[in-house]
C-alpha atoms as a PDB file:
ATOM      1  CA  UNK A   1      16.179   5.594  -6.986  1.00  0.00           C
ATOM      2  CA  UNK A   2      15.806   4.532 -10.336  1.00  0.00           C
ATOM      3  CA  UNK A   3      13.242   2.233 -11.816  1.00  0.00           C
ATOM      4  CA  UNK A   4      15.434  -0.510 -13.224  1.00  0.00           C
ATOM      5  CA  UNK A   5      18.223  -0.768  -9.990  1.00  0.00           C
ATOM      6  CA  UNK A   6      17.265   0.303  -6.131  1.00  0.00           C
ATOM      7  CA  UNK A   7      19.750   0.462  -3.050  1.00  0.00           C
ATOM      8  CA  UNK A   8      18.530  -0.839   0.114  1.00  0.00           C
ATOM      9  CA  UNK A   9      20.506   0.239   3.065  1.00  0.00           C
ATOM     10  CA  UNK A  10      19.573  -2.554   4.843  1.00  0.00           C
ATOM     11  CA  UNK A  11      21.339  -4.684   3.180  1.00  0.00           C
ATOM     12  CA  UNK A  12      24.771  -3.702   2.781  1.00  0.00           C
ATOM     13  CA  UNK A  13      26.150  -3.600  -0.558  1.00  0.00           C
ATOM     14  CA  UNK A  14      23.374  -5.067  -1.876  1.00  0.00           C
ATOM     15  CA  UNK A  15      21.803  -4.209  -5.273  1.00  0.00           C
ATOM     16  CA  UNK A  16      18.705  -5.170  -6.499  1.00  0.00           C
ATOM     17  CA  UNK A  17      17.143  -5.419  -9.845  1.00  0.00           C
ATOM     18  CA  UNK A  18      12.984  -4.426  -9.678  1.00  0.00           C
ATOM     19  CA  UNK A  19      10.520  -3.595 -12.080  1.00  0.00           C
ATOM     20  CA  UNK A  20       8.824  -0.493 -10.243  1.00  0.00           C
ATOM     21  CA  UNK A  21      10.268   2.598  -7.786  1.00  0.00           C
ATOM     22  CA  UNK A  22       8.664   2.266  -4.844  1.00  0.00           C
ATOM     23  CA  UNK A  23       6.290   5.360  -5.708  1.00  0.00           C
ATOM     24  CA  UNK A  24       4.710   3.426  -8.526  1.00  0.00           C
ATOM     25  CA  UNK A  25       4.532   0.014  -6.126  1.00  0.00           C
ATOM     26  CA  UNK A  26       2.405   2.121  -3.840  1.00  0.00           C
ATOM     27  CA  UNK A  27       0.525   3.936  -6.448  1.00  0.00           C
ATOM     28  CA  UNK A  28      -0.592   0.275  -8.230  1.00  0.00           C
ATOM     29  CA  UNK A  29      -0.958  -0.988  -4.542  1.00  0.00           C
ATOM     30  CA  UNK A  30      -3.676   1.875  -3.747  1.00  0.00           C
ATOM     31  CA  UNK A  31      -5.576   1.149  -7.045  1.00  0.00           C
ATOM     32  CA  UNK A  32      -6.661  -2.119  -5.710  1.00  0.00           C
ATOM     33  CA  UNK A  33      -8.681  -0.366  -2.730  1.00  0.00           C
ATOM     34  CA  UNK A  34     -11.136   1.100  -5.768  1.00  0.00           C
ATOM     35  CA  UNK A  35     -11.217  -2.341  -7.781  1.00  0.00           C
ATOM     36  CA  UNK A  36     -14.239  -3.939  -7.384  1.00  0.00           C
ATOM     37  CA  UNK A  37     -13.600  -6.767  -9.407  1.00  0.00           C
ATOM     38  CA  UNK A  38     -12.220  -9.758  -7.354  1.00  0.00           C
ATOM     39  CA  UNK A  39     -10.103 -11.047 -10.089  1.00  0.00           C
ATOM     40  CA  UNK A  40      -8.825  -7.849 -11.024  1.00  0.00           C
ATOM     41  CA  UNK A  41      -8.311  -6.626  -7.346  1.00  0.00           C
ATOM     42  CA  UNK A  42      -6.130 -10.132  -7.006  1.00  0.00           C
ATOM     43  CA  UNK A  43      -4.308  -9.448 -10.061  1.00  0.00           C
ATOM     44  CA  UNK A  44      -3.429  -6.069  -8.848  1.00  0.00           C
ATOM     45  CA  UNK A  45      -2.265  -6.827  -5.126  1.00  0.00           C
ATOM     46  CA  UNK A  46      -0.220  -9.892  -6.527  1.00  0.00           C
ATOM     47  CA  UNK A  47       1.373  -7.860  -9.033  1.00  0.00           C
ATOM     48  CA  UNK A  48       2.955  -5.445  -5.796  1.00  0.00           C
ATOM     49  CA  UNK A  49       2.442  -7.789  -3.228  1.00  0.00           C
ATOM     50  CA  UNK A  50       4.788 -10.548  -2.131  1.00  0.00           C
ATOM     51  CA  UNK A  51       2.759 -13.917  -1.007  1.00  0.00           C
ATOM     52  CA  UNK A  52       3.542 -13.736   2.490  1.00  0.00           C
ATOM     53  CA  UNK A  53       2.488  -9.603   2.464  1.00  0.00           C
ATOM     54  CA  UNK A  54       0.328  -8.786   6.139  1.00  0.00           C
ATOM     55  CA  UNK A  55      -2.120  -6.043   5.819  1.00  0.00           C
ATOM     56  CA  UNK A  56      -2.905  -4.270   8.956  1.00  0.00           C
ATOM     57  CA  UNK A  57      -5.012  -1.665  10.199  1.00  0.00           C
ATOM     58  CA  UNK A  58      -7.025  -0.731  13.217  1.00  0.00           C
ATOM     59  CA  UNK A  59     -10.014  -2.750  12.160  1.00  0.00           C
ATOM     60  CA  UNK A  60      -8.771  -6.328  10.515  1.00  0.00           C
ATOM     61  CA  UNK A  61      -5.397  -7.933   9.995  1.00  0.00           C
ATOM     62  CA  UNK A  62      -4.868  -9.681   6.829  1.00  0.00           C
ATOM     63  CA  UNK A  63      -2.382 -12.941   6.758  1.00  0.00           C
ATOM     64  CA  UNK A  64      -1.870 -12.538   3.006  1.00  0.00           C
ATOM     65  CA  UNK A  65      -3.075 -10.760  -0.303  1.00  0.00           C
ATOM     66  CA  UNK A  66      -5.949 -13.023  -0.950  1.00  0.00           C
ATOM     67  CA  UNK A  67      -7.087 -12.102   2.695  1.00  0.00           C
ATOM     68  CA  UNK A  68      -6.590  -8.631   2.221  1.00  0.00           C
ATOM     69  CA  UNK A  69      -8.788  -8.304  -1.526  1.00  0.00           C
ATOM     70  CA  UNK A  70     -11.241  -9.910   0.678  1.00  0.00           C
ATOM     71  CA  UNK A  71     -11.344  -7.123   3.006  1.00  0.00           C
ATOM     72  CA  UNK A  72     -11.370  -5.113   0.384  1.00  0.00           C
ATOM     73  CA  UNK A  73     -14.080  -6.488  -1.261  1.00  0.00           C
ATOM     74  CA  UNK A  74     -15.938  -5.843   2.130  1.00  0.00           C
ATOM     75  CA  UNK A  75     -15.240  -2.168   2.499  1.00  0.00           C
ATOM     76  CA  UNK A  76     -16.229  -1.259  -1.167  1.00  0.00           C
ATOM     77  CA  UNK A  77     -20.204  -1.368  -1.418  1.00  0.00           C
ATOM     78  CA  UNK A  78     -19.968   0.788   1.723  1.00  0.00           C
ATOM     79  CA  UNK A  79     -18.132   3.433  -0.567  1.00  0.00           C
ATOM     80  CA  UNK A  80     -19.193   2.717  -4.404  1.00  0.00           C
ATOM     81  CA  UNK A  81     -17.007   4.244  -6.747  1.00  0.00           C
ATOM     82  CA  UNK A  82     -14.346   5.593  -3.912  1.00  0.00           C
ATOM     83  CA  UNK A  83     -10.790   5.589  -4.303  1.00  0.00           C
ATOM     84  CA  UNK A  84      -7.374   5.645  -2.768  1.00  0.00           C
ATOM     85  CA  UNK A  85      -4.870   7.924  -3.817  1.00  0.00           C
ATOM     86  CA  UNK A  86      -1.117   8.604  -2.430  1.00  0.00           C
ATOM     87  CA  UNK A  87      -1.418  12.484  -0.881  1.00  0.00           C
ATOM     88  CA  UNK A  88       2.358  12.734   0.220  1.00  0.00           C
ATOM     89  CA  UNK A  89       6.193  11.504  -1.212  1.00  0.00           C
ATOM     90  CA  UNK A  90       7.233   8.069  -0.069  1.00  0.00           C
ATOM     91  CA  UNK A  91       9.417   8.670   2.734  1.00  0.00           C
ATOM     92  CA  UNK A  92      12.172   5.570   3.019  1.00  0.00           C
ATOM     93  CA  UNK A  93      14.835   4.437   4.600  1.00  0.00           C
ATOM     94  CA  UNK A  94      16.315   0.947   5.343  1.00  0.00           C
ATOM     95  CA  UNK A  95      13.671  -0.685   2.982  1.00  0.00           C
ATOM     96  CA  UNK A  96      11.056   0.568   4.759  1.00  0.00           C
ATOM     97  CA  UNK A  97       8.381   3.664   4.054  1.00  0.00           C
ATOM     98  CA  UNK A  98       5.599   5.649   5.119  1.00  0.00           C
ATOM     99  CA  UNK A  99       3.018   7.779   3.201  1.00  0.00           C
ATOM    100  CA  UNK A 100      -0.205   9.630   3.172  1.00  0.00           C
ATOM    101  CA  UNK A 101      -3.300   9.052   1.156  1.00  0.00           C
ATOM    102  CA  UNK A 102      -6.882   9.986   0.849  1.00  0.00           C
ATOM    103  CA  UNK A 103      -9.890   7.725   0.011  1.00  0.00           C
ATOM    104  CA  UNK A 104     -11.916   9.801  -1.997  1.00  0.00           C
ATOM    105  CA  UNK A 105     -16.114   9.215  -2.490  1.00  0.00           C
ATOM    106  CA  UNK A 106     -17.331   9.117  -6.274  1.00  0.00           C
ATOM    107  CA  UNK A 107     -18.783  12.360  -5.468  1.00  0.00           C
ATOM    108  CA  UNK A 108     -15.361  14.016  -4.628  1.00  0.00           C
ATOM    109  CA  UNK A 109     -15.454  14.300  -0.842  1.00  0.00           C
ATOM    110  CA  UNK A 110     -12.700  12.577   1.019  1.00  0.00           C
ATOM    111  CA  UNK A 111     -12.463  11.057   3.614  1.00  0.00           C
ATOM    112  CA  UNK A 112      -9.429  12.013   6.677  1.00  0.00           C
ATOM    113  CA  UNK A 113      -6.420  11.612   5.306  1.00  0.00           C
ATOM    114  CA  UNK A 114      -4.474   7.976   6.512  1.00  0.00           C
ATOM    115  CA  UNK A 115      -0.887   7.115   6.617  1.00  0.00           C
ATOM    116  CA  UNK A 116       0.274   3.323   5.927  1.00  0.00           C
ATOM    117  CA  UNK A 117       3.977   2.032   6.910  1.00  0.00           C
ATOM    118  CA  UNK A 118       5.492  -0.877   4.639  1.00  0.00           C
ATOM    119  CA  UNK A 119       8.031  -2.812   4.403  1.00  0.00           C
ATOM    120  CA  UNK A 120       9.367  -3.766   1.002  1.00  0.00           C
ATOM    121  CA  UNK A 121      11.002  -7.193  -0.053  1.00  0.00           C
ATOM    122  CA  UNK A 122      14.829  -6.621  -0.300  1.00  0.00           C
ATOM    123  CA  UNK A 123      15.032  -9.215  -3.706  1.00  0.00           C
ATOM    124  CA  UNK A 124      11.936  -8.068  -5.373  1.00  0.00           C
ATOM    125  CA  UNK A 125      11.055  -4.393  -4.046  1.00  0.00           C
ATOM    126  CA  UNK A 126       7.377  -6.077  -3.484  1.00  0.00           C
ATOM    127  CA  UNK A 127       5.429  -5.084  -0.701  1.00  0.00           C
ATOM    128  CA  UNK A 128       6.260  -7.137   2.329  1.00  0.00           C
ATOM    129  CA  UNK A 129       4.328  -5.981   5.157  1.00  0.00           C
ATOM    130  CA  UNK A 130       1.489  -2.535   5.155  1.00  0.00           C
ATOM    131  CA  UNK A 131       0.533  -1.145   8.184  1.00  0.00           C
ATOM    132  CA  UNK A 132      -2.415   1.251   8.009  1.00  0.00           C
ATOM    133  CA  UNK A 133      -3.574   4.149  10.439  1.00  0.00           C
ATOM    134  CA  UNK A 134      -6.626   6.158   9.562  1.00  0.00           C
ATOM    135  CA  UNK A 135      -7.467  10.141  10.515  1.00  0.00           C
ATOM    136  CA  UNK A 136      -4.778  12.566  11.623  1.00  0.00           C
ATOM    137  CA  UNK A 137      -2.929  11.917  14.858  1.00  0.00           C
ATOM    138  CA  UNK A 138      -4.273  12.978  18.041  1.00  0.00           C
ATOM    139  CA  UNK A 139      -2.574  16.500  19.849  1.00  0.00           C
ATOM    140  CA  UNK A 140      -1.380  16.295  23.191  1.00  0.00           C
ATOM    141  CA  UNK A 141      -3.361  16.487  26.254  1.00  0.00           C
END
């Protein structure tokens, strides 16, 4: 995929124009997680986030972007000076993607690695929907 033209299979045929690949949508996306400035965080999920975006994850579900910097804005003093950063290659298909990242502590420890699931908008290659899972997955019993 290029920066300036994606394909998305879901749509048949059609082309879109967007700013970002979908790597660099994810990476600005993850930045927000260690911005602990509310207007900044805001300015950062709108920029990758489409209004309607739902943020979901084992613990909260967020109805939209201002929601979700809110949550944010909850988890950080936990975890001062942490970060998110994509561990893994965007895996897509059909407009839709998975990866893995790591939140990792100011003092270099990280925490399990998660995976999130999105969905991006077909016109604007904006996030549309994130679905997040924390820790590996469990082995069978």
């Amino acid at each position: 995929m290029t920066r300036s033209t994606m394909r998305w299979p879901a749509a048949a045929g059609l082309t879109v124009r967007c700013e970002m690949t979908p790597e660099e949508t994810i990476d600005i996306y993850a930045t927000a997680w260690g911005e602990t400035d509310p207007g900044r965080r805001m300015a950062i999920l709108e920029q990758v986030l489409m209004p309607y975006c739902t943020y979901t994850d084992p613990r909260v579900h967020a109805a939209n972007p201002a929601e979700l910097s809110d949550h944010i804005g909850r988890i950080l003093p936990s975890r001062p000076g942490a970060k998110v950063f994509r561990i893994s290659a965007v895996d897509m298909h059909h407009g839709k993607a998975r990866f893995a990242w790591h939140m990792v502590n100011a003092d270099g420890t990280a925490l399990p690695a998660g995976l999130d699931i999105v969905e991006f908008d077909g016109a604007t290659g904006k996030l549309a929907m994130i679905l997040g899972f924390f820790g590996p997955l469990a082995d069978l019993e």
